[in-house]
Protein backbone atom coordinates (compact mmCIF):
# COMPACT_ATOMS: atom_id res chain seq x y z
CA UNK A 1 111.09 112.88 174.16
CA UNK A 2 113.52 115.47 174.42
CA UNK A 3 115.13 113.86 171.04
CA UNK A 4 111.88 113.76 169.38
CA UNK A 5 111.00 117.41 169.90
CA UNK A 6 114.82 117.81 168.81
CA UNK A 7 113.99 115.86 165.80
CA UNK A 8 110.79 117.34 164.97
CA UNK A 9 111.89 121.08 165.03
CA UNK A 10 115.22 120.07 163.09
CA UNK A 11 112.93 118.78 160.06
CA UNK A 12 110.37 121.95 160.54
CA UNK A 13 113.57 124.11 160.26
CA UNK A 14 114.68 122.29 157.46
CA UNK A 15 110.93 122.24 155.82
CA UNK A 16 111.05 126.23 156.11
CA UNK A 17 114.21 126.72 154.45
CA UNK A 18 113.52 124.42 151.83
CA UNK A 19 110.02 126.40 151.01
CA UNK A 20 112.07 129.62 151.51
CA UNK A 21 114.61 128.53 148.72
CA UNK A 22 111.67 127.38 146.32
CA UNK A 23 110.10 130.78 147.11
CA UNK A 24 113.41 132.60 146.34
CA UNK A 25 113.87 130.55 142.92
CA UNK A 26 110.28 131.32 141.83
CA UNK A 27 110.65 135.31 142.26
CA UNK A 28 114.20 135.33 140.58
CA UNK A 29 112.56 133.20 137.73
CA UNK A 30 109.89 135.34 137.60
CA UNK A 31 112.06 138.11 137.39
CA UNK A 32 114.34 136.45 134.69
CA UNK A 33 111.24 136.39 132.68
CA UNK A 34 110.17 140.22 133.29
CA UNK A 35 113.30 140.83 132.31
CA UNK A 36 113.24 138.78 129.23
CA UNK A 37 109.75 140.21 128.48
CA UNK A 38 110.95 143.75 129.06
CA UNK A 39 114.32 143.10 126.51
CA UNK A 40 112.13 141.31 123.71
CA UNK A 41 109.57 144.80 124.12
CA UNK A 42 112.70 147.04 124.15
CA UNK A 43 114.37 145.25 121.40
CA UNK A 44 110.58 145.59 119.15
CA UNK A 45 110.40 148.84 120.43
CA UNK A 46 113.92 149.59 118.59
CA UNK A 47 113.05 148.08 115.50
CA UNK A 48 110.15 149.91 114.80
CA UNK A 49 111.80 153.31 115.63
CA UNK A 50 114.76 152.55 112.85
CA UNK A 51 112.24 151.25 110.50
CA UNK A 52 110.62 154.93 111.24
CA UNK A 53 113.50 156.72 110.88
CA UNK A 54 114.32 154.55 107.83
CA UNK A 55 111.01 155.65 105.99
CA UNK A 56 111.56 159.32 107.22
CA UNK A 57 114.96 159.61 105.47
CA UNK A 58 113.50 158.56 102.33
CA UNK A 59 110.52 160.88 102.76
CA UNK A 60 113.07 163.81 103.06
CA UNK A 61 115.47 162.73 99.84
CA UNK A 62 112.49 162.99 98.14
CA UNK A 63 109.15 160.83 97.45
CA UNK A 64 109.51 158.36 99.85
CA UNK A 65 108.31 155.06 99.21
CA UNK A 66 105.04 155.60 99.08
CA UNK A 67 102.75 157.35 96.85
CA UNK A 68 103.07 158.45 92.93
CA UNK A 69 106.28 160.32 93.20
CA UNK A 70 107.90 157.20 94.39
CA UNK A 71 106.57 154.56 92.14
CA UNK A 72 107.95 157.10 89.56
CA UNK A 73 111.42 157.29 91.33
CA UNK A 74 111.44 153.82 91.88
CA UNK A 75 111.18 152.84 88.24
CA UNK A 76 113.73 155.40 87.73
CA UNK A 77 116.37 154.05 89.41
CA UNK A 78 115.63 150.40 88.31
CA UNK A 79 115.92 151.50 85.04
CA UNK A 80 119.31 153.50 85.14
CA UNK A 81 120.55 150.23 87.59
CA UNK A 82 119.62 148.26 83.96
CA UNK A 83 121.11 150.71 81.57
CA UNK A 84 124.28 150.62 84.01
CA UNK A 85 124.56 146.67 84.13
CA UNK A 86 124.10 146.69 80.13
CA UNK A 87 126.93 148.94 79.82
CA UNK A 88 129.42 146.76 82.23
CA UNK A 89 128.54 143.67 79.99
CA UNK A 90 129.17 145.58 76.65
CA UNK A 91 132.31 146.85 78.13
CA UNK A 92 133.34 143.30 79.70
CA UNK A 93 132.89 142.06 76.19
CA UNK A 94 134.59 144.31 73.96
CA UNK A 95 137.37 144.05 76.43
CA UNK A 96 137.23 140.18 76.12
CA UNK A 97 136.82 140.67 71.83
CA UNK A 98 140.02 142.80 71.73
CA UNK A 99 141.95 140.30 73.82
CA UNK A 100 140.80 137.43 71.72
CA UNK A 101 141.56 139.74 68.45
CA UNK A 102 145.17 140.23 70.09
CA UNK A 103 145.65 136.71 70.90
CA UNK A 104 144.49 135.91 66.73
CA UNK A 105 146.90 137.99 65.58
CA UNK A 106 149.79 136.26 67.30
């Protein structure tokens, strides 16, 4: 009898520290995913504030990227980025011409 009641409140322990353990696991997964929650918010949070920032720069060097002034600006600086790449090929080939005029003459 004696061994039973031994027995019995050996497994009961046992039962209660295995339900304390689960119970343990569930609030530090829980907490893992608070935490993950709370990171992925944060990390949002961050992105929009540099996007912010981001537009607010613009806004202050003028025009922004909104609006008429900015179209206007925008197509501005496309077209000198053009005119710029047009010069570097003419260049690149009337380098490459005068090396293949060099090379003719030898």
């Amino acid at each position: 009898e004696e061994e039973e009641k031994k027995k019995k409140k050996k497994k009961k322990k046992k039962k209660n520290e295995n339900e304390k353990k689960k119970e343990k696991k569930k609030k530090k997964k829980k907490k893992k995913k608070k935490k993950k929650k709370k990171k992925k918010k944060d990390t949002e949070k961050n992105k929009n504030e540099n996007e912010k920032k981001e537009e607010d720069e613009e806004e202050e060097e003028g025009g922004g990227g909104k609006g008429r002034g900015g179209e206007e600006k925008e197509k501005e600086e496309k077209e000198e980025e053009e005119e710029e790449e047009e010069e570097r090929k003419y260049l690149n080939y009337l380098k490459n011409h005068k090396i293949s005029l060099l090379l003719f003459r030898l």
